[in-house]
Protein backbone atom coordinates (compact mmCIF):
# COMPACT_ATOMS: atom_id res chain seq x y z
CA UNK A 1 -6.19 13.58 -31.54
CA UNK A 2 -8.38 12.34 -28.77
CA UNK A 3 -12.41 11.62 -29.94
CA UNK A 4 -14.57 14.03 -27.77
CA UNK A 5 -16.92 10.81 -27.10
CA UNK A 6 -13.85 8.99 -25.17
CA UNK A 7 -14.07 9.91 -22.05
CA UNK A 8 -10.51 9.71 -20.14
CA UNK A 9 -9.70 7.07 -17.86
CA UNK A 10 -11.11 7.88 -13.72
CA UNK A 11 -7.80 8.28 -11.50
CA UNK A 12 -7.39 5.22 -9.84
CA UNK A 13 -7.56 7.30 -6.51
CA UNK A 14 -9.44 9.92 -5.28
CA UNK A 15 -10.14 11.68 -1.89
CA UNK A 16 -12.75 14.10 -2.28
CA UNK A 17 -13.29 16.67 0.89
CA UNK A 18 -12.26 13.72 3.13
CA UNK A 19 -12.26 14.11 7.01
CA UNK A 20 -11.52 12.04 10.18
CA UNK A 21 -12.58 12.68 13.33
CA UNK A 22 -11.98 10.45 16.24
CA UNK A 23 -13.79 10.95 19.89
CA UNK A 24 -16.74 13.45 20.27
CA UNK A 25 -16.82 16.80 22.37
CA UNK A 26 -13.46 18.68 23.25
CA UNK A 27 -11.31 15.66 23.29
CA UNK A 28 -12.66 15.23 19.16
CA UNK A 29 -9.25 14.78 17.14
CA UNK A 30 -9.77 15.93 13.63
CA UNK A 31 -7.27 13.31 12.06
CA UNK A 32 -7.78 14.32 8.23
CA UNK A 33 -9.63 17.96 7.62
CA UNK A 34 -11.21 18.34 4.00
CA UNK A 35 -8.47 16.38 2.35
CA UNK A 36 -8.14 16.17 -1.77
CA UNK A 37 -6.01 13.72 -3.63
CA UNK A 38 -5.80 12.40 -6.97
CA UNK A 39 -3.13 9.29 -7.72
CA UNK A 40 -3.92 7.68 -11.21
CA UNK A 41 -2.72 4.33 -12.22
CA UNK A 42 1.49 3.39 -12.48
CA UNK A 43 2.25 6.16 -9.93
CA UNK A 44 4.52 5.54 -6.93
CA UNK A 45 3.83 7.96 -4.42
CA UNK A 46 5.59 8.66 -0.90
CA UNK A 47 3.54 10.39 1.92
CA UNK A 48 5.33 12.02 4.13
CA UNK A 49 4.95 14.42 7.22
CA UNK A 50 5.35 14.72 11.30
CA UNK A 51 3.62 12.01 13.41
CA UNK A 52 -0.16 13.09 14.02
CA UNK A 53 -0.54 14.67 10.53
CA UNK A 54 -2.70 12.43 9.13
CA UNK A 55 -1.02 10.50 6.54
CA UNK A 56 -1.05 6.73 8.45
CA UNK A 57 -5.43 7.69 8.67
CA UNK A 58 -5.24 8.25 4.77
CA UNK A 59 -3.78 5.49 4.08
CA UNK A 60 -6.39 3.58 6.01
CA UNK A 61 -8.49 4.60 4.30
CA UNK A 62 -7.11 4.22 1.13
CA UNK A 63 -6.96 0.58 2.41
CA UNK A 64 -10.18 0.35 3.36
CA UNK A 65 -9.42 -0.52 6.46
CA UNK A 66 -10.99 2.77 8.00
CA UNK A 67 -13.98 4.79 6.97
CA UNK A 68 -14.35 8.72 5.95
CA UNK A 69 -16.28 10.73 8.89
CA UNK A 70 -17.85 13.37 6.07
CA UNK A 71 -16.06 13.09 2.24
CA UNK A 72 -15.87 10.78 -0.50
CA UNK A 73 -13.08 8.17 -1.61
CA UNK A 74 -13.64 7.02 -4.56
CA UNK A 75 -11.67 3.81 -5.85
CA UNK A 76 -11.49 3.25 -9.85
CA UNK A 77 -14.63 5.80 -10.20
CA UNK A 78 -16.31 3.67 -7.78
CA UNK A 79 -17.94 5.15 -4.56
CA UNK A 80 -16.05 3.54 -1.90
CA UNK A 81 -18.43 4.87 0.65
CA UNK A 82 -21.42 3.35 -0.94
CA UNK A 83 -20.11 -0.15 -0.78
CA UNK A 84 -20.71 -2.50 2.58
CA UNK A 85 -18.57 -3.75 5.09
CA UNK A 86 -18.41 -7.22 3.06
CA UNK A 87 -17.78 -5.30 0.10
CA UNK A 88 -15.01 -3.52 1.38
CA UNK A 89 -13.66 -6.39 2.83
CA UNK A 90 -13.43 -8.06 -1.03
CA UNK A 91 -12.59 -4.95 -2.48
CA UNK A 92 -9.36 -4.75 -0.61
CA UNK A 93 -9.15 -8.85 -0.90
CA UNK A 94 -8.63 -8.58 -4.52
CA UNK A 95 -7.40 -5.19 -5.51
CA UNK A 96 -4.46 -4.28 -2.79
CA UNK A 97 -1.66 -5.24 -1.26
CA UNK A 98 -0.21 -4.12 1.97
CA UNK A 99 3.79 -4.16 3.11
CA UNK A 100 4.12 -2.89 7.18
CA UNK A 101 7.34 -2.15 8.92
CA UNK A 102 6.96 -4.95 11.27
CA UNK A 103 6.36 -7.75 8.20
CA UNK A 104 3.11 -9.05 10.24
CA UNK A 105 3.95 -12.82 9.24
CA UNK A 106 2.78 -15.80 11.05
CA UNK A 107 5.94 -17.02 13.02
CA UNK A 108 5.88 -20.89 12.77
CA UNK A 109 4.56 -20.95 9.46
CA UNK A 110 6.82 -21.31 6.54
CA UNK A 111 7.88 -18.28 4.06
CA UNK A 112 5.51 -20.12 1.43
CA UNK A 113 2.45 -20.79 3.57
CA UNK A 114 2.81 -17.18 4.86
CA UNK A 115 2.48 -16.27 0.69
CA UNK A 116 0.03 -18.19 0.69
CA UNK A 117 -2.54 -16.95 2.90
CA UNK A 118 -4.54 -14.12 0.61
CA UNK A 119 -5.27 -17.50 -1.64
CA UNK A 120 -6.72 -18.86 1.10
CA UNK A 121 -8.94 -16.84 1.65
CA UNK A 122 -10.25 -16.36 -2.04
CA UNK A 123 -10.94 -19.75 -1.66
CA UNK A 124 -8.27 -20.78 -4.58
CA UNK A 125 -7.13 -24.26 -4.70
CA UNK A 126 -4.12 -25.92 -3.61
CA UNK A 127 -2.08 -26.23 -6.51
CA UNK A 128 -3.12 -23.20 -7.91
CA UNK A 129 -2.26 -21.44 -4.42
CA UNK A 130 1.25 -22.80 -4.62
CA UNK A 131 2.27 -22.62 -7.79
CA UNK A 132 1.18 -18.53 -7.19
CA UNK A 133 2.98 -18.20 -4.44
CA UNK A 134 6.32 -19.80 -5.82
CA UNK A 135 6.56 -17.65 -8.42
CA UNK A 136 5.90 -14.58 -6.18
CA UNK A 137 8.75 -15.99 -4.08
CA UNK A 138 11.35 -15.57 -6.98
CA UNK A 139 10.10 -12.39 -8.53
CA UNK A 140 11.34 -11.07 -4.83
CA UNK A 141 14.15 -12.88 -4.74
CA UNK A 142 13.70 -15.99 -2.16
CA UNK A 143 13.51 -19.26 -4.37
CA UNK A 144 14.37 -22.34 -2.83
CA UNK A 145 13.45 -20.38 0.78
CA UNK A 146 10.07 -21.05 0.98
CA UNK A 147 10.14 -23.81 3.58
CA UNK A 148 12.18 -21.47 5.88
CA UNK A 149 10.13 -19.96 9.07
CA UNK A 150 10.58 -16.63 10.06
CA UNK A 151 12.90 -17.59 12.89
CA UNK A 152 15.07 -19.13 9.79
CA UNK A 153 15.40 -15.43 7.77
CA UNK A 154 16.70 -12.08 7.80
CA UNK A 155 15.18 -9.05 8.57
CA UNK A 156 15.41 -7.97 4.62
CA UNK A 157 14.37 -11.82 3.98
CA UNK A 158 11.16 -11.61 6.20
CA UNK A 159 10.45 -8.06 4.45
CA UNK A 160 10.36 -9.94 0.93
CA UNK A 161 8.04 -12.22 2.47
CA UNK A 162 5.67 -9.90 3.22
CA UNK A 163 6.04 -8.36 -0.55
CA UNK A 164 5.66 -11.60 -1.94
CA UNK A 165 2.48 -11.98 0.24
CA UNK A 166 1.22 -8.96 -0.90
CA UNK A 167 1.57 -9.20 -4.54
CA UNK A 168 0.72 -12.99 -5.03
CA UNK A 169 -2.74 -11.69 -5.76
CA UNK A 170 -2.07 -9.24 -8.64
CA UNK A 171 -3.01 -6.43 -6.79
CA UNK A 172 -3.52 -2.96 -8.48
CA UNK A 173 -1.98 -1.45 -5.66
CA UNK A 174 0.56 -1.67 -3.30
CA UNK A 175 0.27 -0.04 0.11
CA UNK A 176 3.44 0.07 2.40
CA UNK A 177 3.37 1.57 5.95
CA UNK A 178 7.16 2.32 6.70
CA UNK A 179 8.88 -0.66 5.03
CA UNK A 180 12.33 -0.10 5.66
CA UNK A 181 11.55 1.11 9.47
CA UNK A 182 13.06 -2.17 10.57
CA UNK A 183 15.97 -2.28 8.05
CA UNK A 184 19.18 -1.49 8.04
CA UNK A 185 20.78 0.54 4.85
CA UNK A 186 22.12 -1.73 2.91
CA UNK A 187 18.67 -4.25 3.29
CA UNK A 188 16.18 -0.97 3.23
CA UNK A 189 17.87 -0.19 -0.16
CA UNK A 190 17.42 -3.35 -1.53
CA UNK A 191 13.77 -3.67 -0.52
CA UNK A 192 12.81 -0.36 -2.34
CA UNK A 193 15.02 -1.68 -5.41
CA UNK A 194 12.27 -4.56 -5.34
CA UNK A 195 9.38 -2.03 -4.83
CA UNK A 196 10.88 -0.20 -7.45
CA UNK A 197 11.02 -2.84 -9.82
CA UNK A 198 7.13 -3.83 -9.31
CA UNK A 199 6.56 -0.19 -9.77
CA UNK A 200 8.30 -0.12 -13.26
CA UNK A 201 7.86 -3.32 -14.84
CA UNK A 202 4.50 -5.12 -13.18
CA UNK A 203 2.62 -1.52 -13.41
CA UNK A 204 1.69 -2.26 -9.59
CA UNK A 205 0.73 1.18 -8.13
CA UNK A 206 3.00 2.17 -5.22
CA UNK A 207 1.76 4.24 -2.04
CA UNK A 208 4.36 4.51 0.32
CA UNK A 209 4.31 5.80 3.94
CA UNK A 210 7.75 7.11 5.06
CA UNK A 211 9.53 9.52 7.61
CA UNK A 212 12.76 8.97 5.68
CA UNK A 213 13.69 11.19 3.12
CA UNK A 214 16.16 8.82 1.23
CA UNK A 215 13.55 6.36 1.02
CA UNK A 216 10.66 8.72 -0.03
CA UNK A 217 13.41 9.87 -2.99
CA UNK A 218 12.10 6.28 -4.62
CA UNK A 219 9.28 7.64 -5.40
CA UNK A 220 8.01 9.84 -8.32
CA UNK A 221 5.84 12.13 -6.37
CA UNK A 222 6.03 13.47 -2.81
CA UNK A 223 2.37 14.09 -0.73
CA UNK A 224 3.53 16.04 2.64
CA UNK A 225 1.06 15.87 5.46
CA UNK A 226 0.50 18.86 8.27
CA UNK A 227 -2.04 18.92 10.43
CA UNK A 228 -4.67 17.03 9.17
CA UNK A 229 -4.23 18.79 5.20
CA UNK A 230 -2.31 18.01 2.75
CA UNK A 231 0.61 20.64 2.34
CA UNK A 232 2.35 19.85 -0.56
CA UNK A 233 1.96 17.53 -3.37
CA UNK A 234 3.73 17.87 -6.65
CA UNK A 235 6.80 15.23 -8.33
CA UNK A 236 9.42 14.76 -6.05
CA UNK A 237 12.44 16.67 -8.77
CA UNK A 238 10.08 19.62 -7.12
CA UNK A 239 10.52 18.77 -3.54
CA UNK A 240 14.14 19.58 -3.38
């Protein structure tokens, strides 16, 4: 039985009232309207909905790579909103990774340098950097690839990349915009095996933006996105 004094555990995110509004006047879009969501920590999540319902703008700001226009997103219990532009910046740096549908890797760099890049800018050490971002290589799959460019992998190759990238820093979360949108079946399958995986056995937190129901069936729980409001959110066994 649980003691009264231990308080449970904050969810590890939470959108409270949250709304975006781009422009001013008539032209104002109202990209999220009073949006509330809860995801607590080990959950792998798939937002869904039509294009202009406000699910890419949550996940920015999720990210923190966009701010609320009225609302509160709070991060670990911690007031997102009350925390500056630098600490933002670090908050992101060290807590989350991101996966897009175009990989966003630098083209003449190598698939380890690439990996290596959120080191970098922690400011971590050489050795440390690379021994980190070899063994992120082969938990996705791509030892002995690391001095291959882009130009020099696959599609499916280039998408571990970018996974490897974005978990070489133990994040707590893992953001992915579309990350089979460049994929073909066979590869996109694979790739959400891996996310999958990190889900299940590294605890890594998965939020995943899709328009593909196959691909959102990875996940435990399905957020669908209309307008600007969140329509439906419950596991996915519910969704059918």
């Amino acid at each position: 039985m649980m003691d009264d004094n231990v308080q449970a555990a904050p969810p590890l995110i939470e959108l409270r009232r949250v709304a975006k509004i781009y422009g001013h006047g008539e032209g104002a879009v109202h990209a999220l309207d009073g949006v509330n969501l809860l995801i607590g920590q080990g959950e792998f999540v798939a937002i869904m909905g039509p294009s202009g319902s406000g699910k890419s703008t949550a996940m920015n700001i999720v990210g923190c790579l966009d701010t609320p226009t009225a609302g509160e997103y709070f991060f670990n219990g911690l007031s997102v909103g009350a925390l500056g532009r630098d600490q933002r910046t670090l908050l992101r740096r060290h807590y989350l990774g991101f996966v897009f549908q175009g990989f966003n890797l630098l083209p003449r760099t190598t698939a380890i340098e690439n990996v290596e890049l959120p080191l970098i800018y922690r400011g971590m050490g050489q050795r440390e950097r690379r021994t980190r971002a070899l063994d992120a290589l082969r938990l996705v799959g791509l030892e002995g690839r690391g001095n291959h460019t882009s130009a020099e992998l696959s599609g499916g190759q280039q998408q571990r990349v970018a996974i490897a990238r974005a978990i070489v820093t133990n994040p707590m979360i893992l953001l992915a915009d579309e990350p089979t949108g460049n994929l073909d079946t066979k590869t996109s399958r694979e790739i959400m095996d891996l996310v999958t995986s990190l889900n299940l056995e590294r605890g890594i937190t998965v939020i995943m933006v899709t328009h593909e129901t196959d691909i959102a069936a990875y996940a435990h729980r399905l957020v669908r996105f209309v307008d600007g409001k969140v329509e439906f959110d419950a596991p996915r066994r519910e969704a059918a």
